[in-house]
Structures are given as C-alpha cells and as structure tokens.
PDB file of N, CA and C in Angstrom:
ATOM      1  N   UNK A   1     -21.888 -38.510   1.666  1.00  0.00           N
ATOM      2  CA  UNK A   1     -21.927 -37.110   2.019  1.00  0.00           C
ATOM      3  C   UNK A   1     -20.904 -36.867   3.131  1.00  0.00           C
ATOM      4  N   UNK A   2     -19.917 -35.733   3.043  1.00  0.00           N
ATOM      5  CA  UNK A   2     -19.144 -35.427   4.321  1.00  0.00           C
ATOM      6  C   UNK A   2     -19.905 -35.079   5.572  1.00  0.00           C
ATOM      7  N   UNK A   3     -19.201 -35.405   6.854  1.00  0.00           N
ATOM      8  CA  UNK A   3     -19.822 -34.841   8.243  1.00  0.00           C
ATOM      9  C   UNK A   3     -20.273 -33.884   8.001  1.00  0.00           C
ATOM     10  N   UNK A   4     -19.515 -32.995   7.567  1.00  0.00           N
ATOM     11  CA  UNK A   4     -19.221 -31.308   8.163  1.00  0.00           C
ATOM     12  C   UNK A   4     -20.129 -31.257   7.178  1.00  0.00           C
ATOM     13  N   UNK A   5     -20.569 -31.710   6.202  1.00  0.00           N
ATOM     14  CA  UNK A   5     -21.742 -31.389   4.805  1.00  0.00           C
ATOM     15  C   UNK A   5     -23.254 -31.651   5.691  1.00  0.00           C
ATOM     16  N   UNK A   6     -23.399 -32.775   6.259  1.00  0.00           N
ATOM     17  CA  UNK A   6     -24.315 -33.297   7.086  1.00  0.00           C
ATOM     18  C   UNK A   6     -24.418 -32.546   7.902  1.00  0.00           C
ATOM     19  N   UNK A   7     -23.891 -32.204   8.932  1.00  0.00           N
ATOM     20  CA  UNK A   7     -23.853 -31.174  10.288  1.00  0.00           C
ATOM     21  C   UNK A   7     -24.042 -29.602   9.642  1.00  0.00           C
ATOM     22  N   UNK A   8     -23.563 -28.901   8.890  1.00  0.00           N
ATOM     23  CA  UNK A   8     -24.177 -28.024   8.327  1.00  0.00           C
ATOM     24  C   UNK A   8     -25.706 -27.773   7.481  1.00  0.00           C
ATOM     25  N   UNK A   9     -26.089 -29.096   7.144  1.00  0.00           N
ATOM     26  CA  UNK A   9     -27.447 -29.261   6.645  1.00  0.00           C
ATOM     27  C   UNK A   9     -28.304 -29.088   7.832  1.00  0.00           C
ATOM     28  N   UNK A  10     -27.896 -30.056   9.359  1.00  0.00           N
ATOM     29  CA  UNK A  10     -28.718 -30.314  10.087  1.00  0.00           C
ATOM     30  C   UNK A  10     -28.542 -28.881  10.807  1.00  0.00           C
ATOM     31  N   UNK A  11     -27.984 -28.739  11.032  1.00  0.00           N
ATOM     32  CA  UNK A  11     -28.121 -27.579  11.698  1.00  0.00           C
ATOM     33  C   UNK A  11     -28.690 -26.180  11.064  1.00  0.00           C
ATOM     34  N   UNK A  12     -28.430 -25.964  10.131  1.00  0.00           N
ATOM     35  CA  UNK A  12     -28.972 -24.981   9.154  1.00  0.00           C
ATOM     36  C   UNK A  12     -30.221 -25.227   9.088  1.00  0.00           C
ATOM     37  N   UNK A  13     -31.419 -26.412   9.081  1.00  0.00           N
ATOM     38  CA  UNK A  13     -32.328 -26.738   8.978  1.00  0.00           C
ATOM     39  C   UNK A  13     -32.950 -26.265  10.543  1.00  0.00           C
ATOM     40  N   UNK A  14     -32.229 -27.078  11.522  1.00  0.00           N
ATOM     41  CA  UNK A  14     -32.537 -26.384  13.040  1.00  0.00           C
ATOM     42  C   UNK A  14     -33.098 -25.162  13.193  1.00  0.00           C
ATOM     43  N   UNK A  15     -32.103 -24.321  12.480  1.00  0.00           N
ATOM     44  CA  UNK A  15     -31.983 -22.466  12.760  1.00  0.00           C
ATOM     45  C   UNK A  15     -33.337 -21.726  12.203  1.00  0.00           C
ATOM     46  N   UNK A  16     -33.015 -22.430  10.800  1.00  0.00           N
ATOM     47  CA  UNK A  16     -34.239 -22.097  10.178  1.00  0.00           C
ATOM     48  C   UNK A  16     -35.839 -22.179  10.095  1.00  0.00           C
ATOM     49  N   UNK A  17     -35.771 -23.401  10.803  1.00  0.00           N
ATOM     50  CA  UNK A  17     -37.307 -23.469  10.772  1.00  0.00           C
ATOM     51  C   UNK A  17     -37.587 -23.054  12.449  1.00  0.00           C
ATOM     52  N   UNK A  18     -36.672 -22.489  13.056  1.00  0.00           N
ATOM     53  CA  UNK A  18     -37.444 -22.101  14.614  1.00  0.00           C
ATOM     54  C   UNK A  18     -37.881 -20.186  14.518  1.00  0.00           C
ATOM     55  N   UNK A  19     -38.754 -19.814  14.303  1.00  0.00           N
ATOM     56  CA  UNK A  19     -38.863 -18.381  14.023  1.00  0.00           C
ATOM     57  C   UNK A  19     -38.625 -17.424  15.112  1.00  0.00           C
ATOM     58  N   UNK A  20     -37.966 -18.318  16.242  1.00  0.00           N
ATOM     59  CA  UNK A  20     -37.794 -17.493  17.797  1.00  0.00           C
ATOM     60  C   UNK A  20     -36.566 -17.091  17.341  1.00  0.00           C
ATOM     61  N   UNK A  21     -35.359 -17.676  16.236  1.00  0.00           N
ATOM     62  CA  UNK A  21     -34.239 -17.000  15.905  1.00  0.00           C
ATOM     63  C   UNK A  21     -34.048 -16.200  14.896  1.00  0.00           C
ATOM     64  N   UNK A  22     -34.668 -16.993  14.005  1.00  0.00           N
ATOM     65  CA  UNK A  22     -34.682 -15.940  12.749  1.00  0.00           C
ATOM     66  C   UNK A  22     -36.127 -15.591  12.108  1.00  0.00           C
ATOM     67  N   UNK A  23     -36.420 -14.498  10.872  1.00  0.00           N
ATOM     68  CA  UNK A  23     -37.658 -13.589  10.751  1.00  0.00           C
ATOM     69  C   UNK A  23     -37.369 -15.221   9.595  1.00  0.00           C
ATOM     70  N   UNK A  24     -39.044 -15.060   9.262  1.00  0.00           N
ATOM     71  CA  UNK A  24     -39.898 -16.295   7.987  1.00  0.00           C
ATOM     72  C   UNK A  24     -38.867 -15.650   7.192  1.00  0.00           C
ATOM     73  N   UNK A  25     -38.787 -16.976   5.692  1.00  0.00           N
ATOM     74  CA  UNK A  25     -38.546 -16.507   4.745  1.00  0.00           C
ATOM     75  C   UNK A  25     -36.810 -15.849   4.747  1.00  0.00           C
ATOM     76  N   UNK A  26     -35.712 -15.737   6.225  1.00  0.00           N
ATOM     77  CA  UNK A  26     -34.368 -15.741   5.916  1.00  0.00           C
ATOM     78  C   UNK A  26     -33.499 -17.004   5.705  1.00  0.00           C
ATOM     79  N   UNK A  27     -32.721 -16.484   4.857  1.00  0.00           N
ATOM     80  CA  UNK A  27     -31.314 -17.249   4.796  1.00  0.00           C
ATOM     81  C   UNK A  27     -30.447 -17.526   6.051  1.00  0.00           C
ATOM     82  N   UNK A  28     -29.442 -18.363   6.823  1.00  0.00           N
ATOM     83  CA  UNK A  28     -28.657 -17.777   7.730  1.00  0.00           C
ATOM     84  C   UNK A  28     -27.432 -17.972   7.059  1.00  0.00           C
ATOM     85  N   UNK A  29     -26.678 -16.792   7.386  1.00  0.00           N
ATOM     86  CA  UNK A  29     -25.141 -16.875   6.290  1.00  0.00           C
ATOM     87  C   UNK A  29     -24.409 -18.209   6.363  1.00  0.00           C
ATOM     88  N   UNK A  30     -23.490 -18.111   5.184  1.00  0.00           N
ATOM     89  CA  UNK A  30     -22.766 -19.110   5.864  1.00  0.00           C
ATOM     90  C   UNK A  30     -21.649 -19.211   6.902  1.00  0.00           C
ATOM     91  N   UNK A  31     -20.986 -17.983   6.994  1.00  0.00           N
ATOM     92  CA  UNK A  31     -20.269 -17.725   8.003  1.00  0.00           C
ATOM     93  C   UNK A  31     -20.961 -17.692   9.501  1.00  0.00           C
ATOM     94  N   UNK A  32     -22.305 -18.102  10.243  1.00  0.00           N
ATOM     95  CA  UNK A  32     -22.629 -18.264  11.153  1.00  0.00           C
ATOM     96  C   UNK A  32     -23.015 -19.371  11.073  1.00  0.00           C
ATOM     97  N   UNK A  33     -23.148 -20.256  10.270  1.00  0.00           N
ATOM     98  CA  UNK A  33     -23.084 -22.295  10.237  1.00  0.00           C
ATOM     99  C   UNK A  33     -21.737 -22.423  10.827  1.00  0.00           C
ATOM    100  N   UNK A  34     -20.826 -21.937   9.998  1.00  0.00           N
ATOM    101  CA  UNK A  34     -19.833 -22.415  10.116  1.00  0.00           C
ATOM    102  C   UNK A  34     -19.128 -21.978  11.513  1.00  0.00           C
ATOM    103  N   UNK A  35     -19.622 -20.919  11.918  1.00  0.00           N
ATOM    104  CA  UNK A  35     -19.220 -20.206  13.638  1.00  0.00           C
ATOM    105  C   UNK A  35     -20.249 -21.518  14.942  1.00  0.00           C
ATOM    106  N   UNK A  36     -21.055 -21.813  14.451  1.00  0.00           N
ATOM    107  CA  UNK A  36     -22.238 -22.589  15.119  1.00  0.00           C
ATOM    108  C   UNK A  36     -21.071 -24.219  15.056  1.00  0.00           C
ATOM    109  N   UNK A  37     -20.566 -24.103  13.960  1.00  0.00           N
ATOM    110  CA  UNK A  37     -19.976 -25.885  13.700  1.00  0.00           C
ATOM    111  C   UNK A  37     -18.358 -25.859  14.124  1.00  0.00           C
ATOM    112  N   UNK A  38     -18.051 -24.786  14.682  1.00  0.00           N
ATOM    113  CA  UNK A  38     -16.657 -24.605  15.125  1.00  0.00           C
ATOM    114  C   UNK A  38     -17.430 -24.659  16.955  1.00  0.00           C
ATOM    115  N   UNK A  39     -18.003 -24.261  17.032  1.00  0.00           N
ATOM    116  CA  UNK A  39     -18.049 -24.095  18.485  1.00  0.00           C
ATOM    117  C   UNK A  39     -18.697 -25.527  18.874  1.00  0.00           C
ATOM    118  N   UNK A  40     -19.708 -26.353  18.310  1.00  0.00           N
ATOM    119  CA  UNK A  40     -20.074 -27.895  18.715  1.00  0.00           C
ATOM    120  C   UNK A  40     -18.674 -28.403  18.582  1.00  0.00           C
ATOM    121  N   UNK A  41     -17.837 -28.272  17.377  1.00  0.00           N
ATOM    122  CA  UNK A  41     -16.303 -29.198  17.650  1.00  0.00           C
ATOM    123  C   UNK A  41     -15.254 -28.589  18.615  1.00  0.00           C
ATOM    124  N   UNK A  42     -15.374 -28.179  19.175  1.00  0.00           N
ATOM    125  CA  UNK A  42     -14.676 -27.718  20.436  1.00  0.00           C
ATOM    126  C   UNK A  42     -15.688 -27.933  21.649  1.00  0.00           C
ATOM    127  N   UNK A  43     -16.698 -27.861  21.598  1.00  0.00           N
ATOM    128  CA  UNK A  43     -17.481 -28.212  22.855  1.00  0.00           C
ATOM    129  C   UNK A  43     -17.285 -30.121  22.826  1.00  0.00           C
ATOM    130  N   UNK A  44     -16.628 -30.508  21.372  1.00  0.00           N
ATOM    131  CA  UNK A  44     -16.650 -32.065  21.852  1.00  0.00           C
ATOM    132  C   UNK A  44     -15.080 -32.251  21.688  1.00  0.00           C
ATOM    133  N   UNK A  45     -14.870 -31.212  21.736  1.00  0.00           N
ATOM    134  CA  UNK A  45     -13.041 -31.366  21.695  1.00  0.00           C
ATOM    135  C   UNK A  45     -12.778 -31.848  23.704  1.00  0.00           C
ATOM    136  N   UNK A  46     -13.281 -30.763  23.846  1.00  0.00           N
ATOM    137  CA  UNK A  46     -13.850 -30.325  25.862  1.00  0.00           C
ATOM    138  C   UNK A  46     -13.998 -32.197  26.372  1.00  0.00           C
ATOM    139  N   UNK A  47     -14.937 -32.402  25.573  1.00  0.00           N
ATOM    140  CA  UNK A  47     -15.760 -33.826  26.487  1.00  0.00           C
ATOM    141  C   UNK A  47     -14.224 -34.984  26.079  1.00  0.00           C
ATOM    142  N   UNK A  48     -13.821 -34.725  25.176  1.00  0.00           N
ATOM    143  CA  UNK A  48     -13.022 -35.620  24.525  1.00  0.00           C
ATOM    144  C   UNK A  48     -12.090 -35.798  25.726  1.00  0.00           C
ATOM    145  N   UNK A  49     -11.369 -34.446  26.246  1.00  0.00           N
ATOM    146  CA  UNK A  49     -10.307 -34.400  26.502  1.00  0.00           C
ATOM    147  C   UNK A  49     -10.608 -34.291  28.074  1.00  0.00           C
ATOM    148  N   UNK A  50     -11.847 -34.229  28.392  1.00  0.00           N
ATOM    149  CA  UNK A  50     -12.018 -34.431  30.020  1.00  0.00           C
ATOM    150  C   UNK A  50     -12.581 -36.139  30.189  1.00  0.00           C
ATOM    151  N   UNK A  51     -12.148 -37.168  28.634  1.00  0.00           N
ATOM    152  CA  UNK A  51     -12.306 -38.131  28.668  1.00  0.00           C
ATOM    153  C   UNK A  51     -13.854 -39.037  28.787  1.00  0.00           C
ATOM    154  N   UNK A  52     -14.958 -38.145  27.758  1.00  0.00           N
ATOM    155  CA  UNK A  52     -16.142 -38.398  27.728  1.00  0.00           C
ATOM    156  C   UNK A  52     -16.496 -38.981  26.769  1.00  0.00           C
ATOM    157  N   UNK A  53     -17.406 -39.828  26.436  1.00  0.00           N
ATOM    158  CA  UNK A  53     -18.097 -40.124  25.090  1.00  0.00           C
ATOM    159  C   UNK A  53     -19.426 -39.467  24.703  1.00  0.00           C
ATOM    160  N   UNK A  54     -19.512 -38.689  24.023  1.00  0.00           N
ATOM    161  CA  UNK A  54     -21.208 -38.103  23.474  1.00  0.00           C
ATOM    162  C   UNK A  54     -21.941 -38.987  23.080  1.00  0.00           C
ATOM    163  N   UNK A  55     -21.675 -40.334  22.510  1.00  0.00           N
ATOM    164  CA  UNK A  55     -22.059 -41.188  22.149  1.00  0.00           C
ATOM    165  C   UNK A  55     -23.682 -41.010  20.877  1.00  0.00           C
ATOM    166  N   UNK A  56     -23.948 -39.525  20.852  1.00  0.00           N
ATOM    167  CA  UNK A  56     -25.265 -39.606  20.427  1.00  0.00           C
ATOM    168  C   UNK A  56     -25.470 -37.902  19.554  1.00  0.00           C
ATOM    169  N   UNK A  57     -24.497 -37.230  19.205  1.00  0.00           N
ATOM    170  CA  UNK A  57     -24.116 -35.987  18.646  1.00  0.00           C
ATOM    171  C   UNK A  57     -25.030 -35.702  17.192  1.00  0.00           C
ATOM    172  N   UNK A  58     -25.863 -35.090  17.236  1.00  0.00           N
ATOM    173  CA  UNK A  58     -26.770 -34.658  16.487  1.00  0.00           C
ATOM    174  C   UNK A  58     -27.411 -33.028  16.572  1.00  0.00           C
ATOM    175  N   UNK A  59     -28.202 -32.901  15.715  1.00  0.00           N
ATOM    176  CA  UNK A  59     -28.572 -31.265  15.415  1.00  0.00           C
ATOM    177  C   UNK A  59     -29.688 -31.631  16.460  1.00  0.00           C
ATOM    178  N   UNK A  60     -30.116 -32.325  16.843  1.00  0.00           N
ATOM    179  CA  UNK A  60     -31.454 -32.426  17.913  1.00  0.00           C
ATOM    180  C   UNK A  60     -31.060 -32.048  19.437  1.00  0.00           C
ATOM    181  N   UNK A  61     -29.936 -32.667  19.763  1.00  0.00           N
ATOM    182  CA  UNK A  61     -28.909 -32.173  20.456  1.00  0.00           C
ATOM    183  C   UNK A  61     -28.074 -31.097  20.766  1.00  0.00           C
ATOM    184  N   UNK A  62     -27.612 -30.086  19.915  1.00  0.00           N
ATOM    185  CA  UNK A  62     -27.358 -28.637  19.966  1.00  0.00           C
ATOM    186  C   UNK A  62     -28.382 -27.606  20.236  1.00  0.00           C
ATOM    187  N   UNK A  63     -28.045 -27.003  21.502  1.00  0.00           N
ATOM    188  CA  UNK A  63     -28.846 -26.076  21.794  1.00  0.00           C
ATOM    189  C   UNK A  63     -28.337 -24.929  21.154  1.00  0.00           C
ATOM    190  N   UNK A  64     -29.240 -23.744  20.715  1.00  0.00           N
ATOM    191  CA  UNK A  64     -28.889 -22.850  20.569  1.00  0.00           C
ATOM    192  C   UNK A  64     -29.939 -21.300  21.312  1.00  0.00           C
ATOM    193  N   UNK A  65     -28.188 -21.042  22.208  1.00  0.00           N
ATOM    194  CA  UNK A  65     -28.819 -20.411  23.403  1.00  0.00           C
ATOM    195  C   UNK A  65     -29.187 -18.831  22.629  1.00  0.00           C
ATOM    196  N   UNK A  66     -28.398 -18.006  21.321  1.00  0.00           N
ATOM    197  CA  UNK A  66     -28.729 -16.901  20.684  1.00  0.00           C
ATOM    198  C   UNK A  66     -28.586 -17.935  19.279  1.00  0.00           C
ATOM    199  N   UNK A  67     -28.443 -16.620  18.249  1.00  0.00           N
ATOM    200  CA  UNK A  67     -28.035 -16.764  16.748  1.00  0.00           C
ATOM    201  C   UNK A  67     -26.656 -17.322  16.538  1.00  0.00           C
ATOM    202  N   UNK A  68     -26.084 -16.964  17.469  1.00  0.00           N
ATOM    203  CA  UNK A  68     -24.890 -17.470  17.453  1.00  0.00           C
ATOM    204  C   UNK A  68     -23.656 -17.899  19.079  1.00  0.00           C
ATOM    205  N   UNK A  69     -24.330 -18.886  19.381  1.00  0.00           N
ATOM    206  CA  UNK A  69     -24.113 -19.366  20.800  1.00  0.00           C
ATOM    207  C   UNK A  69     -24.562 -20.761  20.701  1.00  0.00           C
ATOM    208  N   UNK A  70     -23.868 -21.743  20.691  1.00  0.00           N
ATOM    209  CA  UNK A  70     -25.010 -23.275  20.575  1.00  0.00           C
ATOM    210  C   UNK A  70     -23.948 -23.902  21.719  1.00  0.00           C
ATOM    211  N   UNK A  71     -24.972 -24.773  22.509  1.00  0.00           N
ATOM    212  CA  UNK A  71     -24.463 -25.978  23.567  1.00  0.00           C
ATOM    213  C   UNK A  71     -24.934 -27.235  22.981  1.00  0.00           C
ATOM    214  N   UNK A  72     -23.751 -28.332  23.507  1.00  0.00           N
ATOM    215  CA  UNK A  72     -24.137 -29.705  23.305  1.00  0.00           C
ATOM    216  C   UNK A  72     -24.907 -30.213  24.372  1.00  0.00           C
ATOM    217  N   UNK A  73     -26.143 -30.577  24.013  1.00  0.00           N
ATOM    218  CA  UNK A  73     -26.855 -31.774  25.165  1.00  0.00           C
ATOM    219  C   UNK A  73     -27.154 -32.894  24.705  1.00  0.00           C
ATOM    220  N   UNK A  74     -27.780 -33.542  25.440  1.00  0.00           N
ATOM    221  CA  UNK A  74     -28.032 -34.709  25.272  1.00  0.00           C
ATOM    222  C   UNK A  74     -29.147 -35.204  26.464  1.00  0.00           C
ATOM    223  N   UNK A  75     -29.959 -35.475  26.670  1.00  0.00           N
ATOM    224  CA  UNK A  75     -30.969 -35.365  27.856  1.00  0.00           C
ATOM    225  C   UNK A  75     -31.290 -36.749  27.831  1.00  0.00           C
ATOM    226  N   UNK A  76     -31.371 -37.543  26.263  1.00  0.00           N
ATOM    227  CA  UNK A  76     -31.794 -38.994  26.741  1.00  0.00           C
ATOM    228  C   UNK A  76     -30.530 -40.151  27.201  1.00  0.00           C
ATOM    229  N   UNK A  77     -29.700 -39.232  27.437  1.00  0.00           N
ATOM    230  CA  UNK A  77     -29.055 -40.726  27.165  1.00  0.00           C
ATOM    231  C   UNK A  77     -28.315 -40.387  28.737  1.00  0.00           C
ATOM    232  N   UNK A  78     -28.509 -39.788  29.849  1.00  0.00           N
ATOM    233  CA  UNK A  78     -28.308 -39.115  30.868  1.00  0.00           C
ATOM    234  C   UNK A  78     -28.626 -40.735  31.749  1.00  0.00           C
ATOM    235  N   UNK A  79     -27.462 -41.053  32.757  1.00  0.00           N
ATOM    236  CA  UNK A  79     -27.646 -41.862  33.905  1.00  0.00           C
ATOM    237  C   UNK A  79     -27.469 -41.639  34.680  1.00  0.00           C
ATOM    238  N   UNK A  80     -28.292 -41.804  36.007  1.00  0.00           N
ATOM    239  CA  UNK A  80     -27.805 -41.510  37.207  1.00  0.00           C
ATOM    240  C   UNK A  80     -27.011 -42.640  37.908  1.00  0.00           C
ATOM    241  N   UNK A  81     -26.386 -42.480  38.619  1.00  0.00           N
ATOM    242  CA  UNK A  81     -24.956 -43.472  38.941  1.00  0.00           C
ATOM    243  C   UNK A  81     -24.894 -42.781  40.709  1.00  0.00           C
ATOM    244  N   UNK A  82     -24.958 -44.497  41.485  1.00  0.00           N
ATOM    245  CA  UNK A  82     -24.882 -44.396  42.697  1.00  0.00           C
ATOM    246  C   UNK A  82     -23.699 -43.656  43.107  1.00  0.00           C
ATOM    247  N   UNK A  83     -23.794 -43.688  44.363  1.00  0.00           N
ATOM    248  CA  UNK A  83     -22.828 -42.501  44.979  1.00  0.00           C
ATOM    249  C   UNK A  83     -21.403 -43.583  45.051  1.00  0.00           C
ATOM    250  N   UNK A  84     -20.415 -42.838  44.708  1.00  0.00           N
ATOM    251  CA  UNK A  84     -19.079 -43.802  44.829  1.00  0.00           C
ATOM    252  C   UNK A  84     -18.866 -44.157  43.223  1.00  0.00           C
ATOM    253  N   UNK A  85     -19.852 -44.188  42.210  1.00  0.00           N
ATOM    254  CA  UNK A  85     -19.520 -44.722  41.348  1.00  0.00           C
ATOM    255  C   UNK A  85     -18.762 -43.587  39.959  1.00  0.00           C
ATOM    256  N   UNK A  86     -17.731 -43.511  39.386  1.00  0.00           N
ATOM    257  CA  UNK A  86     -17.533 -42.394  38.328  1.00  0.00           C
ATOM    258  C   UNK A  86     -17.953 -42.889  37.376  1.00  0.00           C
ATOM    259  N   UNK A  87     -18.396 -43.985  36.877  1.00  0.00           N
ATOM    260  CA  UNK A  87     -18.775 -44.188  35.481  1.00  0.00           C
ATOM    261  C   UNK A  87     -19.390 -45.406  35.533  1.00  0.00           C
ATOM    262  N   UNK A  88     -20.579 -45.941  34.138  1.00  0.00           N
ATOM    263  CA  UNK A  88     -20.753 -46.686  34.336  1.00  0.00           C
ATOM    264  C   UNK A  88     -20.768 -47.915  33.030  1.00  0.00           C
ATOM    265  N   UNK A  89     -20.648 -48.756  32.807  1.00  0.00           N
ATOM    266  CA  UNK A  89     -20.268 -49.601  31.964  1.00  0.00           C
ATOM    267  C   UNK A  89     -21.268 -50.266  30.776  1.00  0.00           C
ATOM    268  N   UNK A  90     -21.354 -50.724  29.756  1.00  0.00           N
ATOM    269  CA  UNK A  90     -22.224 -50.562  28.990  1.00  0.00           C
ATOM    270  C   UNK A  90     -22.203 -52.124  29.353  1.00  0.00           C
ATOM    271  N   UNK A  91     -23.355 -52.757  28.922  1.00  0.00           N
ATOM    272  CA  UNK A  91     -22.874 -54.715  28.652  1.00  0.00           C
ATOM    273  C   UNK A  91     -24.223 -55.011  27.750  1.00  0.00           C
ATOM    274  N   UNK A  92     -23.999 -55.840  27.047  1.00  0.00           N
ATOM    275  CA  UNK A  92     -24.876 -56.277  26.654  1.00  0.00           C
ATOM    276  C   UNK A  92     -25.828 -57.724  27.233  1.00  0.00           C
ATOM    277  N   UNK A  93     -27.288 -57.409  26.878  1.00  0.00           N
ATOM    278  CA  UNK A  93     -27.575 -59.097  27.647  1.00  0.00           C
ATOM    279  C   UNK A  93     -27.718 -59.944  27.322  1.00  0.00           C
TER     280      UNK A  93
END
C-alpha cells in the first residue's frame, strides 16, 4: 500500500470517528484529507530542516486543532535532557 494511501486512511479514520469534528454518519471530502496531508508534510518538512527526527509519525500523533488545522505531536517519545545538553543519543544495551 502507498504512504500517502496509508496516511489518508489513517487519518480519515481519525476525523471520522471523533463527533467533536464532524456530525454521525458524514463523509469528509477529499480535498480536506488531502489539505490535512499537505500540512503534516510540511510540518515534517519544518522538523527536517531545523534538523529533527519524528522518529514515530502516525495518525495518533496528529492533532487536529479545527476541520482543517492539524499539528504534529508526539508526547511519548518526549526527553528531558540536562541543562547544557542539545541532544541526546540513542545506544543500545
């Protein structure tokens, strides 16, 4: 299956089953998937290019602040990192 096939499923599934966005029983067009899946690839265009890894990019992960407004989070995978430190390193044990 393509990404963009996958990420439009998951997310379309998101929209739909929360009734705080849309009334029971609607469709959401496809031209607002596809406005919802342009704005997550530029919100990871952003992390890319301020040199980040999302490491964990999923529909569980996209907030969606209206019908058509979504943010990338990520809440579990969040570290806190002593003072002095910019990043921190993965290792295995």
């Amino acid at each position: 299956m393509p990404k963009w096939l996958f990420l439009y499923n998951s997310i379309h599934l998101s929209i739909s089953s929360n009734p705080a966005y849309l009334p029971p029983a609607s469709d959401v067009p496809v031209h607002t998937i596809t406005e919802l899946m342009y704005q997550v690839a530029q919100g990871m265009a952003y992390l890319e290019s301020c040199k980040f890894v999302h490491r964990d990019l999923a529909a569980r992960n996209v907030l969606l602040v209206t019908r058509h407004f979504a943010k990338i989070s990520d809440f579990g995978m969040s570290k806190a990192l002593n003072f002095g430190n910019d990043y921190y390193r993965v290792t295995s044990d």
